[in-house]
PDB file of N, CA and C in Angstrom:
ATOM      1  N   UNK A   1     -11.471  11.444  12.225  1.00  0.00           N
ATOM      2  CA  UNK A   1     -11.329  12.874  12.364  1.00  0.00           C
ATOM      3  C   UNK A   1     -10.570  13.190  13.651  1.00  0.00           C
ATOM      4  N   UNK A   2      -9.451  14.247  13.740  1.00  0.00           N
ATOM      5  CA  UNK A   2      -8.860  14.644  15.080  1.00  0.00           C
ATOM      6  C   UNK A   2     -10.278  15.226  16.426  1.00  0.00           C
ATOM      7  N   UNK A   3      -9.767  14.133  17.273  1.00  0.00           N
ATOM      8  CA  UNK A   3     -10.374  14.745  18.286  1.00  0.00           C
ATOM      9  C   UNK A   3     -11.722  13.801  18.502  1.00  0.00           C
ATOM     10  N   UNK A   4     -12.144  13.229  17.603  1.00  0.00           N
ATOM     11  CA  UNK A   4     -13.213  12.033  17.658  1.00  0.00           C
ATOM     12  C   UNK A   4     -13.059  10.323  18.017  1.00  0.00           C
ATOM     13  N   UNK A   5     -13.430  10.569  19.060  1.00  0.00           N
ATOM     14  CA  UNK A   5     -12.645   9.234  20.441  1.00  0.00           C
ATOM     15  C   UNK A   5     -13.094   7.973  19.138  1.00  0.00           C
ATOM     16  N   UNK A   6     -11.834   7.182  18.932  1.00  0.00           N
ATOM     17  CA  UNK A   6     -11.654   5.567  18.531  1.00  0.00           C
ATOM     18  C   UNK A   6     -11.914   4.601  19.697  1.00  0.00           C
ATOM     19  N   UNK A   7     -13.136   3.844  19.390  1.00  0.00           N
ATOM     20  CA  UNK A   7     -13.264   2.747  20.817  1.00  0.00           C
ATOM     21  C   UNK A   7     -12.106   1.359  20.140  1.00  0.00           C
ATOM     22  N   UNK A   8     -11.439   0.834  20.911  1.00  0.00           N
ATOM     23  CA  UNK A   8     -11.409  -0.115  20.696  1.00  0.00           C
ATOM     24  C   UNK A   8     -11.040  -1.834  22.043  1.00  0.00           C
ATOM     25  N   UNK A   9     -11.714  -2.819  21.643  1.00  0.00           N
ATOM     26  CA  UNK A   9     -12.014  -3.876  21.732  1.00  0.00           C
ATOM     27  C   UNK A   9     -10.590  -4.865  22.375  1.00  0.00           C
ATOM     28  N   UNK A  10     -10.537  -5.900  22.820  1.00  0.00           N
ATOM     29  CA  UNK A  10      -9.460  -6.852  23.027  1.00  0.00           C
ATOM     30  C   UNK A  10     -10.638  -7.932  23.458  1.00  0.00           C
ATOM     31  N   UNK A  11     -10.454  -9.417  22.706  1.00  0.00           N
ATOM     32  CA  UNK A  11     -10.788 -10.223  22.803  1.00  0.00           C
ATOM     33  C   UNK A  11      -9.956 -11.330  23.306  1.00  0.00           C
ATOM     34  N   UNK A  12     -10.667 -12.300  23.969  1.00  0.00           N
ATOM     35  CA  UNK A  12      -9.372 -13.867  24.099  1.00  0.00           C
ATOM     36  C   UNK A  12     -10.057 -14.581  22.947  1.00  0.00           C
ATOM     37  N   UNK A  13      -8.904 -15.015  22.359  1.00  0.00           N
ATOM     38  CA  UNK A  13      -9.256 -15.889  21.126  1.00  0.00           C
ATOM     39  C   UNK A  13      -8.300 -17.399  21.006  1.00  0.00           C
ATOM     40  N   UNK A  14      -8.144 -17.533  22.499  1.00  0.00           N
ATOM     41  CA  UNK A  14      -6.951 -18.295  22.510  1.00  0.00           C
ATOM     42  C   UNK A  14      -8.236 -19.980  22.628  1.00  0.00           C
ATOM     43  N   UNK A  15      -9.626 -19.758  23.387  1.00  0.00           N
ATOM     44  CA  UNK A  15     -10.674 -20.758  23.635  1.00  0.00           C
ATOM     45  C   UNK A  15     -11.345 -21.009  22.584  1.00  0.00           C
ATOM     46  N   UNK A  16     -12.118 -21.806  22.743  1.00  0.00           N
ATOM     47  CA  UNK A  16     -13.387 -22.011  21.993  1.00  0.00           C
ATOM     48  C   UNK A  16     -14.258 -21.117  22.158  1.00  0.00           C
ATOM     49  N   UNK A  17     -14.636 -20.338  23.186  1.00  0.00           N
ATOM     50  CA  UNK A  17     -15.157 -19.236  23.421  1.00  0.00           C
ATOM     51  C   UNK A  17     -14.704 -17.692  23.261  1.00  0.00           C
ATOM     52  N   UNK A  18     -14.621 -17.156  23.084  1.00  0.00           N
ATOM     53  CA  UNK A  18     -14.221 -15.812  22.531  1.00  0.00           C
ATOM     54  C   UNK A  18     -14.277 -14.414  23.967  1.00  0.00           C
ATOM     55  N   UNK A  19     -13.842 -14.398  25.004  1.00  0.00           N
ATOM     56  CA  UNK A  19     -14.611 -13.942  26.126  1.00  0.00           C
ATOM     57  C   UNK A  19     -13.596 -11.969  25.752  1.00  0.00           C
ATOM     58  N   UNK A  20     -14.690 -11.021  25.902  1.00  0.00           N
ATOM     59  CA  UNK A  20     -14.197  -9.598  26.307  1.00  0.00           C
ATOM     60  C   UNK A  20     -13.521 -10.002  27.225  1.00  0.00           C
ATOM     61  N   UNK A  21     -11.897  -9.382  26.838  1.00  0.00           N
ATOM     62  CA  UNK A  21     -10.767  -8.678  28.277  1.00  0.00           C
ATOM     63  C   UNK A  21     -11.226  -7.486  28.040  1.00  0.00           C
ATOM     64  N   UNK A  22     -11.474  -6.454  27.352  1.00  0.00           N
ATOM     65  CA  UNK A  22     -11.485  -4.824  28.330  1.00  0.00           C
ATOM     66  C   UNK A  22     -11.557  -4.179  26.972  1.00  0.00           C
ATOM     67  N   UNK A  23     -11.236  -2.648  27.214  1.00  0.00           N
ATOM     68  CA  UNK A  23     -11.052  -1.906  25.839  1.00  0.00           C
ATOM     69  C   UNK A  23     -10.526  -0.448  26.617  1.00  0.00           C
ATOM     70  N   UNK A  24     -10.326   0.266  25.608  1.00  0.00           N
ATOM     71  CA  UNK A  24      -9.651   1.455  25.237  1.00  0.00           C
ATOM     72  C   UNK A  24     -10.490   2.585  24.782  1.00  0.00           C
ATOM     73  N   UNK A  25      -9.717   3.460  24.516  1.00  0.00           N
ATOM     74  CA  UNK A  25     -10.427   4.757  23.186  1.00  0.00           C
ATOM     75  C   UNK A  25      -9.319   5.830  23.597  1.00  0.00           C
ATOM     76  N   UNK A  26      -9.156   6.225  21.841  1.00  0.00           N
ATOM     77  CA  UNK A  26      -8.142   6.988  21.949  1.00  0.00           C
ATOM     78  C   UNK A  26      -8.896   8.727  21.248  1.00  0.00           C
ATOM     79  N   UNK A  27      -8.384   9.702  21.487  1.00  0.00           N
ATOM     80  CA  UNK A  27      -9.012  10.377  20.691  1.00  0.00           C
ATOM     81  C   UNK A  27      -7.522  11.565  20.056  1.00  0.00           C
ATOM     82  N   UNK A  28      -7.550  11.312  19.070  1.00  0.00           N
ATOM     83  CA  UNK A  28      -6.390  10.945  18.178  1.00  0.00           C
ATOM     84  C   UNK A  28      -6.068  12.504  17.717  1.00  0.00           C
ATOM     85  N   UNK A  29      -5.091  13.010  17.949  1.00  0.00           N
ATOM     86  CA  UNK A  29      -4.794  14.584  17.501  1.00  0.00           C
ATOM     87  C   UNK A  29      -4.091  14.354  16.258  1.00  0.00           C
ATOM     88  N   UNK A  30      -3.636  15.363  15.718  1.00  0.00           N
ATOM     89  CA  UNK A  30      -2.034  15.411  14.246  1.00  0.00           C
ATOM     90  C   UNK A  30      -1.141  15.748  14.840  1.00  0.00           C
ATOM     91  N   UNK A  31      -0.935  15.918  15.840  1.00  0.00           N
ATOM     92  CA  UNK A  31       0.672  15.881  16.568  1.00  0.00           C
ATOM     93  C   UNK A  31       1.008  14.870  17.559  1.00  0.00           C
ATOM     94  N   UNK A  32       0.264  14.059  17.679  1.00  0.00           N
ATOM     95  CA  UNK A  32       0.676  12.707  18.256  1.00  0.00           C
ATOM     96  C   UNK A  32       0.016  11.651  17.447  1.00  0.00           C
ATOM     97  N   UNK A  33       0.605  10.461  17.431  1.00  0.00           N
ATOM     98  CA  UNK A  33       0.353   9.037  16.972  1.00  0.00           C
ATOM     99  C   UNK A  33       0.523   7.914  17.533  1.00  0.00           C
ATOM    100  N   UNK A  34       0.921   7.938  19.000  1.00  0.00           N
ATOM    101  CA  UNK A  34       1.392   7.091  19.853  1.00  0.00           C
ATOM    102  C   UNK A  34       0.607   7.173  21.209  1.00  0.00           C
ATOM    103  N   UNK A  35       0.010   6.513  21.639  1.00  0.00           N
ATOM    104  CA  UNK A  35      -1.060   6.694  22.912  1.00  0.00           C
ATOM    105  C   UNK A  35      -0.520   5.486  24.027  1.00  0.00           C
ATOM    106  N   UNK A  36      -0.497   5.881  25.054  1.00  0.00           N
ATOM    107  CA  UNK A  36      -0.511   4.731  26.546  1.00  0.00           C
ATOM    108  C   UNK A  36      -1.646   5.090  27.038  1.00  0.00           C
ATOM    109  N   UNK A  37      -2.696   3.614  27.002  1.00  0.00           N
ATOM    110  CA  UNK A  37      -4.021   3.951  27.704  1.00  0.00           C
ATOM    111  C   UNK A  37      -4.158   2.952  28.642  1.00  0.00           C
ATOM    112  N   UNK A  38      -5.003   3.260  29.199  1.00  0.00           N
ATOM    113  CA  UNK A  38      -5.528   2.055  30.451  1.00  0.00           C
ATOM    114  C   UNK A  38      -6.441   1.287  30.284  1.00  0.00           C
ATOM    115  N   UNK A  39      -6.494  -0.119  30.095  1.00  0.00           N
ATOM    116  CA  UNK A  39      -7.676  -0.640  29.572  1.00  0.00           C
ATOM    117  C   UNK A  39      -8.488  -1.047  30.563  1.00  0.00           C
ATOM    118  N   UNK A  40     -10.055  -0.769  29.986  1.00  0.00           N
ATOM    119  CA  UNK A  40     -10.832  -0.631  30.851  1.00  0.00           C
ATOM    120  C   UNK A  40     -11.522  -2.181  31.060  1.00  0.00           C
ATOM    121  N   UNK A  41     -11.860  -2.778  32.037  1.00  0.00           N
ATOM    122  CA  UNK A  41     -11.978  -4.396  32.032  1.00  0.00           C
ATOM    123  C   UNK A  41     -13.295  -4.689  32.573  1.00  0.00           C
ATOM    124  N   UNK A  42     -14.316  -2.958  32.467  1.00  0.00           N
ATOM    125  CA  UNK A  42     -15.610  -3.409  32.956  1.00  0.00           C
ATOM    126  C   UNK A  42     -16.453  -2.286  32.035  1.00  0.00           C
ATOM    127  N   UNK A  43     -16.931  -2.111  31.058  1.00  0.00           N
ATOM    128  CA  UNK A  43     -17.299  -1.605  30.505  1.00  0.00           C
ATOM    129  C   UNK A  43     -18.634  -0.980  30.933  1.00  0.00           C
ATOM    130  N   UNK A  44     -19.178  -2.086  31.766  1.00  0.00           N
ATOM    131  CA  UNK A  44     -20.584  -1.332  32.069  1.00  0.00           C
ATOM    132  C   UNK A  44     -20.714  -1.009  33.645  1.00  0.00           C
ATOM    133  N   UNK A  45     -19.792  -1.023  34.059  1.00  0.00           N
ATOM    134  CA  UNK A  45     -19.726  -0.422  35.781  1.00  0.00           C
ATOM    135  C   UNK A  45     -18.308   0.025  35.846  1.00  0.00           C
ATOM    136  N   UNK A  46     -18.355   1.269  36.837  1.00  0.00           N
ATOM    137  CA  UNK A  46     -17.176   2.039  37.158  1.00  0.00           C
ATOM    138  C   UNK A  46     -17.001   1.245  38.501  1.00  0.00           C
ATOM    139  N   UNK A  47     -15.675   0.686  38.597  1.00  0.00           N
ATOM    140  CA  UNK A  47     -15.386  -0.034  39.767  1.00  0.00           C
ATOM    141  C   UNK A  47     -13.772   0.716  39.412  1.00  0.00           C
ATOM    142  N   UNK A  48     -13.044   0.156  40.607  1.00  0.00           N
ATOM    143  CA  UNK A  48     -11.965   0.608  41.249  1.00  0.00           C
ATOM    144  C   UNK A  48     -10.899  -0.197  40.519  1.00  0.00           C
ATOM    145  N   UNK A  49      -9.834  -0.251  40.108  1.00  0.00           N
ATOM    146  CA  UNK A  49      -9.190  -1.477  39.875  1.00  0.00           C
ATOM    147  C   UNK A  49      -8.077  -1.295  40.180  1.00  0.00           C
ATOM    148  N   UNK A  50      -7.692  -2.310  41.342  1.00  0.00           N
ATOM    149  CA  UNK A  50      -6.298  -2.074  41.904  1.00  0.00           C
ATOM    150  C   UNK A  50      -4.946  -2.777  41.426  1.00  0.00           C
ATOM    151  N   UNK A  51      -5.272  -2.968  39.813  1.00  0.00           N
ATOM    152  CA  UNK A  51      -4.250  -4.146  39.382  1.00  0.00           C
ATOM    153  C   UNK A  51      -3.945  -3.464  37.906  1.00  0.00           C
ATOM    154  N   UNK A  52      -4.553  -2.333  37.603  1.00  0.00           N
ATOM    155  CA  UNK A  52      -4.718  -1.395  36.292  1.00  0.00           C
ATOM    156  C   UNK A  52      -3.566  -2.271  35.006  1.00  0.00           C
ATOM    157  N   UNK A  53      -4.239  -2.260  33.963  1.00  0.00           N
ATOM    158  CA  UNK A  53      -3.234  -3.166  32.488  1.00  0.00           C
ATOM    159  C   UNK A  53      -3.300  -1.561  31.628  1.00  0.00           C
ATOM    160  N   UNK A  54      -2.019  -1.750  30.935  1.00  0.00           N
ATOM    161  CA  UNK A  54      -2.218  -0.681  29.842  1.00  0.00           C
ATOM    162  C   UNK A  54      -2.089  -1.333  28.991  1.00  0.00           C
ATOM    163  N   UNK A  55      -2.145  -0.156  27.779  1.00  0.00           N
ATOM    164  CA  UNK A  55      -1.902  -0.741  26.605  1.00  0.00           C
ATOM    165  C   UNK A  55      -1.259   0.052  25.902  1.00  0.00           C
ATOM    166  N   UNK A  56      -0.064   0.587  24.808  1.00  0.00           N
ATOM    167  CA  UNK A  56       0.162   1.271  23.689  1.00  0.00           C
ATOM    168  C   UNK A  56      -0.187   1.411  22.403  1.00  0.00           C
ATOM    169  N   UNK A  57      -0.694   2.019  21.607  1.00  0.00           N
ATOM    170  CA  UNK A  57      -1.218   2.238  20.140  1.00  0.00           C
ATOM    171  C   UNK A  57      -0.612   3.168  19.448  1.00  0.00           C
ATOM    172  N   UNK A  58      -0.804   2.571  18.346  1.00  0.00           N
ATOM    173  CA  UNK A  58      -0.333   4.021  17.121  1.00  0.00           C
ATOM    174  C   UNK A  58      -1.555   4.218  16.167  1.00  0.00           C
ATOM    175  N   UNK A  59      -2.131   5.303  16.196  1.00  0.00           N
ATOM    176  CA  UNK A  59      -2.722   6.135  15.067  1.00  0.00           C
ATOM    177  C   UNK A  59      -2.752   6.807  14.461  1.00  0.00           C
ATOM    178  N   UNK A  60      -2.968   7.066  12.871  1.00  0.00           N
ATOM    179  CA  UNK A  60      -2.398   7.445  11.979  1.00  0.00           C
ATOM    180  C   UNK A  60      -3.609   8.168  11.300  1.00  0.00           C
ATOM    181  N   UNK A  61      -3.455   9.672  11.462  1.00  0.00           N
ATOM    182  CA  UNK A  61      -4.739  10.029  10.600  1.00  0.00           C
ATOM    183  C   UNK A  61      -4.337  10.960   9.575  1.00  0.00           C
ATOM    184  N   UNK A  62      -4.746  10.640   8.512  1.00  0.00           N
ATOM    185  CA  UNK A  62      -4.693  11.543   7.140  1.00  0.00           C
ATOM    186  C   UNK A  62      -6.258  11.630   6.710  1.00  0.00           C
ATOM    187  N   UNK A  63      -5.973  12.624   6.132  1.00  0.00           N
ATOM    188  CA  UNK A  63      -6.973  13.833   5.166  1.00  0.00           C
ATOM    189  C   UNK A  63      -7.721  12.341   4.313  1.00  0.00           C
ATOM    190  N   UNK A  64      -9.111  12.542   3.983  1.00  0.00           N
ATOM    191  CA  UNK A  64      -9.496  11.620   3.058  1.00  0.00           C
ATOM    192  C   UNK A  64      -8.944  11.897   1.877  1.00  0.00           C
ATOM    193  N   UNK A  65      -9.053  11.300   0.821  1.00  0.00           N
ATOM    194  CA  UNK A  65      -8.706  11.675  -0.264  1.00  0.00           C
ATOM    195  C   UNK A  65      -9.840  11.490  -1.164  1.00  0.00           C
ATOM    196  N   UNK A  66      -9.803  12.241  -1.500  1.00  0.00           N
ATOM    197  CA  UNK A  66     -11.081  13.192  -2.923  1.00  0.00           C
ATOM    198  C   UNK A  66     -10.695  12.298  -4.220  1.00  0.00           C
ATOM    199  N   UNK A  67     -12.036  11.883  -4.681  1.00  0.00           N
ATOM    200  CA  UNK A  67     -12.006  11.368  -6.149  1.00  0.00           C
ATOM    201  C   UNK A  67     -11.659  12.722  -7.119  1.00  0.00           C
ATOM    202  N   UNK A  68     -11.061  13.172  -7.909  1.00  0.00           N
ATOM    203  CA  UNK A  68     -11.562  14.357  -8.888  1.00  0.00           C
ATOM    204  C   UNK A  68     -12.095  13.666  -9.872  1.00  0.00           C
ATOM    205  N   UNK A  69     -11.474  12.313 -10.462  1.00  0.00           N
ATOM    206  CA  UNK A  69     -11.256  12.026 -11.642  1.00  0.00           C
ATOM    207  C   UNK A  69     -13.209  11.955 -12.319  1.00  0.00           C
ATOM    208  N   UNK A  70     -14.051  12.261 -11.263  1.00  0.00           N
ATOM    209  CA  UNK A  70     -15.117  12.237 -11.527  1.00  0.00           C
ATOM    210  C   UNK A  70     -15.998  13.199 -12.757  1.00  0.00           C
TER     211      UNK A  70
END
């Protein structure tokens, strides 16, 4: 829905271990589809970060679509 923040995730999947790099959230209007965010690399403490990573996304939101044929 416009306006209802998308979290999303970045994993390393390059190990045997799977470790969180950081995440995002976009909250997605109908006149944009293209976002530059800052990913966040501590999810559970607000710290300072003097080395900031972004990231770019595209989201795409359309109308659900209705069964009629019911």
């Amino acid at each position: 829905m416009e306006g209802k923040p998308i979290f999303f995730e970045i994993w390393e999947s390059r190990t045997g271990y799977d470790g969180l790099i950081g995440g995002f959230f976009v909250q997605p209007t109908l006149s944009a589809n293209e976002y530059n965010v800052r990913i966040i690399k501590d999810w559970q403490e607000r710290i300072t970060d003097t080395s900031p990573s972004f990231a770019k996304g595209k989201v795409r939101i359309q109308d659900k679509v209705r069964d009629t044929s019911k």
